[in-house]
N, C-alpha and C. Protein backbone atom coordinates (compact mmCIF):
# COMPACT_ATOMS: atom_id res chain seq x y z
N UNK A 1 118.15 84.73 99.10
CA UNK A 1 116.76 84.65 99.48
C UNK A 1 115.94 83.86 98.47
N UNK A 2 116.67 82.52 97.64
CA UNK A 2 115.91 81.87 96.59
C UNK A 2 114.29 81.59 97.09
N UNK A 3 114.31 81.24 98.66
CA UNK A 3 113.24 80.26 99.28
C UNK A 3 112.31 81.41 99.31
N UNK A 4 112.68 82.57 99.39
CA UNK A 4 111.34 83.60 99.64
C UNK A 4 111.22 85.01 98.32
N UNK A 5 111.46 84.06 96.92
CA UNK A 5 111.21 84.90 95.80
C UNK A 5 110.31 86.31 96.02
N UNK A 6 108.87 85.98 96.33
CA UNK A 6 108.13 86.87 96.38
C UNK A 6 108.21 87.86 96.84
N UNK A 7 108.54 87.74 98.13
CA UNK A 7 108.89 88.27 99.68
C UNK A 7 109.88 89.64 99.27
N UNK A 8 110.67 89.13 98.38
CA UNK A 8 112.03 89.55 98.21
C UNK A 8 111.73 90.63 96.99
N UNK A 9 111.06 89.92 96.15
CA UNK A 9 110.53 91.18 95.11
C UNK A 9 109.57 92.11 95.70
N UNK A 10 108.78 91.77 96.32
CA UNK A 10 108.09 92.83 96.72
C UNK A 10 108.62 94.11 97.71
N UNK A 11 109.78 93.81 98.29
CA UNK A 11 110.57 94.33 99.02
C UNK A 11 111.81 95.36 98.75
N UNK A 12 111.91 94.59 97.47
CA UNK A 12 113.18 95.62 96.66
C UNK A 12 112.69 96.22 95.89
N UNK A 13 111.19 95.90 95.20
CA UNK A 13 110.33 96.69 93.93
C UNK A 13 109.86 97.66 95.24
N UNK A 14 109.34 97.42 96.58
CA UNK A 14 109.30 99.03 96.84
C UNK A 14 110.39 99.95 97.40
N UNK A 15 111.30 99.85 97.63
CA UNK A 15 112.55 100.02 98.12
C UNK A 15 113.02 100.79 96.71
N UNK A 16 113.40 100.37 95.63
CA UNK A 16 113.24 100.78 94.39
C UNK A 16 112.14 102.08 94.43
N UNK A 17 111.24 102.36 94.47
CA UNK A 17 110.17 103.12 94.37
C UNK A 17 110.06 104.15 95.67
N UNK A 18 111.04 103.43 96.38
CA UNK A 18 110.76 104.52 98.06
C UNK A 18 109.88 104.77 98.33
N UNK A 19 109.29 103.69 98.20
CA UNK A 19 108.11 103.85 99.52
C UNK A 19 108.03 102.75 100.56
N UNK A 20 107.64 103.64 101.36
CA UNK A 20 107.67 102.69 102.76
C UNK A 20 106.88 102.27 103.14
N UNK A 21 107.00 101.09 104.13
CA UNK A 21 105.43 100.21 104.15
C UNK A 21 104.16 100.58 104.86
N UNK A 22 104.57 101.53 105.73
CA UNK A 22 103.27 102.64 106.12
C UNK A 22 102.41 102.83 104.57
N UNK A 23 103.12 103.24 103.63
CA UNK A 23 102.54 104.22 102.28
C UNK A 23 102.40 103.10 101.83
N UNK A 24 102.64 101.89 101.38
CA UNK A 24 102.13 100.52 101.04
C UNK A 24 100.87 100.03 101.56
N UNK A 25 100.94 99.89 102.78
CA UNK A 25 99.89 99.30 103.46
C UNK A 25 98.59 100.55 103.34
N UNK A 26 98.77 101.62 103.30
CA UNK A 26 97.58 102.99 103.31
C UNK A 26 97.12 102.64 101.74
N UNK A 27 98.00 102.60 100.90
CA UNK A 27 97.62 102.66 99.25
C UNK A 27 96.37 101.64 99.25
N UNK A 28 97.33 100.19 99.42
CA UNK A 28 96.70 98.87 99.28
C UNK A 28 95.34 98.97 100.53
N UNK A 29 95.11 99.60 101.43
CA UNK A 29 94.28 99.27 102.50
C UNK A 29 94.42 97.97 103.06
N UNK A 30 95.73 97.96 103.78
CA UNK A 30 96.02 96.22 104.57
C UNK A 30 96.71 96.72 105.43
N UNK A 31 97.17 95.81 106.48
CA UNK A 31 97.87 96.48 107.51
C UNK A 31 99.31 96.30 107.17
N UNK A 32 99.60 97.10 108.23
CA UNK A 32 101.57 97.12 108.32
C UNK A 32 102.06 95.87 108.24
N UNK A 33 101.15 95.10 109.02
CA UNK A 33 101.64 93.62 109.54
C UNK A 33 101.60 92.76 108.19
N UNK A 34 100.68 92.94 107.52
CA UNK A 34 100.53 92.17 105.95
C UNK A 34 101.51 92.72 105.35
N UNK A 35 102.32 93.38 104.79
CA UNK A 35 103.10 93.83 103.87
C UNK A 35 104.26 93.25 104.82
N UNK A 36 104.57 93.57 105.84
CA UNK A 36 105.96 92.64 106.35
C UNK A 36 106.19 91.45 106.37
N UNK A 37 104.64 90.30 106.74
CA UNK A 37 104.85 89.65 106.44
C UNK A 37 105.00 88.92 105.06
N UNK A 38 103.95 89.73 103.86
CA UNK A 38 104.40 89.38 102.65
C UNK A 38 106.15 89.52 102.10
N UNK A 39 106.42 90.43 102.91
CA UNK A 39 107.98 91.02 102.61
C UNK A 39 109.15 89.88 103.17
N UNK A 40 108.85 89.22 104.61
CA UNK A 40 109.40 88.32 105.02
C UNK A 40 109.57 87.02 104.66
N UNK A 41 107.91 87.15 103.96
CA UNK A 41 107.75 84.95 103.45
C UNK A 41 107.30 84.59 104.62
N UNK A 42 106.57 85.34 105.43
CA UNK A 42 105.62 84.44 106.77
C UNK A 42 104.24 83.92 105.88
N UNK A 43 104.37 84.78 105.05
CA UNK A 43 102.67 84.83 104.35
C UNK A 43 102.99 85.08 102.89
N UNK A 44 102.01 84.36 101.94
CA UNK A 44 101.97 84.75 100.49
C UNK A 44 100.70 85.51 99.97
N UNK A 45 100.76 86.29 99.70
CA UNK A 45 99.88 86.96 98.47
C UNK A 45 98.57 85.99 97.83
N UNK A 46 97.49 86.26 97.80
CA UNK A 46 96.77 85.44 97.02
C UNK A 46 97.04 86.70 95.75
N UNK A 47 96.20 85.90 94.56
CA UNK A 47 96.23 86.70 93.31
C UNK A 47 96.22 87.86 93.10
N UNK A 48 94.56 88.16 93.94
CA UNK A 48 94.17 89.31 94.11
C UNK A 48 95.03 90.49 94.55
N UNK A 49 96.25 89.91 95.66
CA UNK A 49 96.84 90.78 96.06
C UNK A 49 98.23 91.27 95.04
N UNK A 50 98.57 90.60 94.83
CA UNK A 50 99.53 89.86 93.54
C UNK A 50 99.44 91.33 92.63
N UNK A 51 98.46 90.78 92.27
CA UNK A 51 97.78 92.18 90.83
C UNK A 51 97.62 93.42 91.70
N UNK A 52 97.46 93.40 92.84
CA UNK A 52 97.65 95.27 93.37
C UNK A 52 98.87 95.68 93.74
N UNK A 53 100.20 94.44 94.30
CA UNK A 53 101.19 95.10 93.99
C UNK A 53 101.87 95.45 92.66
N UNK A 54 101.38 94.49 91.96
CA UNK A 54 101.82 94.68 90.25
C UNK A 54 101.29 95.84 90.32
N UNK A 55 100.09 96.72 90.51
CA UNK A 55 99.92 97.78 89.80
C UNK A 55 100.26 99.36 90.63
N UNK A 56 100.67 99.00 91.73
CA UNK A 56 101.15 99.81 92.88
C UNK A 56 102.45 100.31 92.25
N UNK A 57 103.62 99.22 92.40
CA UNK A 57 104.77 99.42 92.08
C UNK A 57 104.62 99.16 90.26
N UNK A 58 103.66 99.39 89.48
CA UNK A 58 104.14 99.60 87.97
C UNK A 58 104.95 98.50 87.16
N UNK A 59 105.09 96.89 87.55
CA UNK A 59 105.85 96.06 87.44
C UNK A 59 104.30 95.10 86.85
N UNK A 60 104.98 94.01 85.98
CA UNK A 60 104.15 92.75 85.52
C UNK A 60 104.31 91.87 86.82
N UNK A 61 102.98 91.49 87.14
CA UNK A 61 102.84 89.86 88.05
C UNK A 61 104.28 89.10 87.86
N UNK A 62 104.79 88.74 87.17
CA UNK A 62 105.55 87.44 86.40
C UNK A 62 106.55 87.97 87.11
N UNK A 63 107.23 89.00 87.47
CA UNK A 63 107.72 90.19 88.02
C UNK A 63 108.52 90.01 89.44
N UNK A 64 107.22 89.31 89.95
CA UNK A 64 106.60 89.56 91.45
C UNK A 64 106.82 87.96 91.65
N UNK A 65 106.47 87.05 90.85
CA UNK A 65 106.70 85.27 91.11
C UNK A 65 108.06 85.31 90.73
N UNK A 66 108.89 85.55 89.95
CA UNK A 66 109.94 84.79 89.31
C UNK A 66 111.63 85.81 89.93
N UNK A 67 112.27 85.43 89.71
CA UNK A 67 113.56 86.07 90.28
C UNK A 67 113.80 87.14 89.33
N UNK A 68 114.04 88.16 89.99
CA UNK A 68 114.07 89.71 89.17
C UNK A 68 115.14 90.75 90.13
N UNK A 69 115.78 91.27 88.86
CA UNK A 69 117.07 92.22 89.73
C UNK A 69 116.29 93.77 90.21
N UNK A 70 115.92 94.27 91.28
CA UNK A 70 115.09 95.58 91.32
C UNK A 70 116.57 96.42 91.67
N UNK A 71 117.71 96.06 91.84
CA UNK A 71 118.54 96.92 92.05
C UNK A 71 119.11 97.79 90.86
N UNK A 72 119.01 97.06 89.87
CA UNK A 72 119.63 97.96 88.98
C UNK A 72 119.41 99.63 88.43
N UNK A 73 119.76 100.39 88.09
CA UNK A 73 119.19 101.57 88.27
C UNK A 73 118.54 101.32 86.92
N UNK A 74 117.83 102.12 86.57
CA UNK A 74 116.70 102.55 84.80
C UNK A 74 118.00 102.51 83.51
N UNK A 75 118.96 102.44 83.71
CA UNK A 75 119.97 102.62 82.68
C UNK A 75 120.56 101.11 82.90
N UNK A 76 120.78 100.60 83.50
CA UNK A 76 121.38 99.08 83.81
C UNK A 76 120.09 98.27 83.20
N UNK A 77 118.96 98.57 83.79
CA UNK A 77 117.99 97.48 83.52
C UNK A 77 117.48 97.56 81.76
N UNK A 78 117.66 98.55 81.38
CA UNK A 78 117.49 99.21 80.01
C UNK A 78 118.51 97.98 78.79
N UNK A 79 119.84 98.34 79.94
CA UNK A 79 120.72 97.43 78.65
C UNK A 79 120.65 96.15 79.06
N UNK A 80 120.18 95.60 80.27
CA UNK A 80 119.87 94.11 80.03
C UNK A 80 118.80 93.59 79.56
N UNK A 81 117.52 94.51 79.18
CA UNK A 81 116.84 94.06 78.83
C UNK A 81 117.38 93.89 77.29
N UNK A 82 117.94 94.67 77.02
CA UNK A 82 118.45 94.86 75.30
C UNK A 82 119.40 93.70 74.96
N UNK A 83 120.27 93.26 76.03
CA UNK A 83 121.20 91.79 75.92
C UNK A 83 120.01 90.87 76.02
N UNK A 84 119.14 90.79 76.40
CA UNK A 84 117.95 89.80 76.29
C UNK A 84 117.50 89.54 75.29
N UNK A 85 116.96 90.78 75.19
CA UNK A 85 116.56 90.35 73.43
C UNK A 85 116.95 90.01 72.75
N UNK A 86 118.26 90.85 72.46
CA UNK A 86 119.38 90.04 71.22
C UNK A 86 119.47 88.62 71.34
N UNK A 87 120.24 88.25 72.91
CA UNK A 87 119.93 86.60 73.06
C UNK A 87 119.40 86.70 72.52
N UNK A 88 117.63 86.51 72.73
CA UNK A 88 116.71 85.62 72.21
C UNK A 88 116.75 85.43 70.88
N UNK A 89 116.58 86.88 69.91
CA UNK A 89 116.97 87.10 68.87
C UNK A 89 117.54 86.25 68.02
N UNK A 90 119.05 85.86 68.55
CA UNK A 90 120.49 85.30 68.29
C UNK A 90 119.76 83.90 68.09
N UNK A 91 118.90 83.40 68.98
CA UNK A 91 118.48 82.25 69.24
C UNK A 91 118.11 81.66 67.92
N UNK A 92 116.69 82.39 67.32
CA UNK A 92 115.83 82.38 66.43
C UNK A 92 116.53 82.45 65.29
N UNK A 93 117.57 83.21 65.30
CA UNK A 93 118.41 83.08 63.77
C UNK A 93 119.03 81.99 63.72
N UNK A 94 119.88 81.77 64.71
CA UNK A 94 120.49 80.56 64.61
C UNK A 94 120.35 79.24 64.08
């Protein structure tokens, strides 16, 4: 799903969170039809909306634009963030 980044995060960040797009669309005040289509890639997010799923689902914007694994469970995502760092880390010493 490279072509519909957004679509795709917003979809697995609530899926991740279990909630369903009834309880999405009630939170945010938008309809059913807006969250599917944000979920599909019929439609994109302006900013505004951007920053209320960032703060809905508890995730950074950057999050929500860029390719991100939401499958991993809290213990997977924990140690890749920690292989990240080191990379980077590794980088800077080098």
């Amino acid at each position: 799903m490279k072509n519909n980044i957004i679509g795709n995060n917003l979809y697995h960040a609530r899926k991740y969170l279990d909630l369903t797009i009834e309880q999405v669309a009630n939170i945010l005040d938008i309809s059913l039809q807006e969250v599917k289509d944000y979920e599909c890639g019929s439609a994109i997010p302006d900013s505004e909306m951007i920053i209320n799923f960032s703060k809905l689902y508890g995730i950074l914007c950057i999050d929500i634009l860029t390719e991100h694994n939401f499958n991993m469970s809290k213990d997977e995502k924990a140690i890749a963030e920690l292989i990240k760092f080191k990379t980077e880390l590794n980088k800077h010493i080098d």
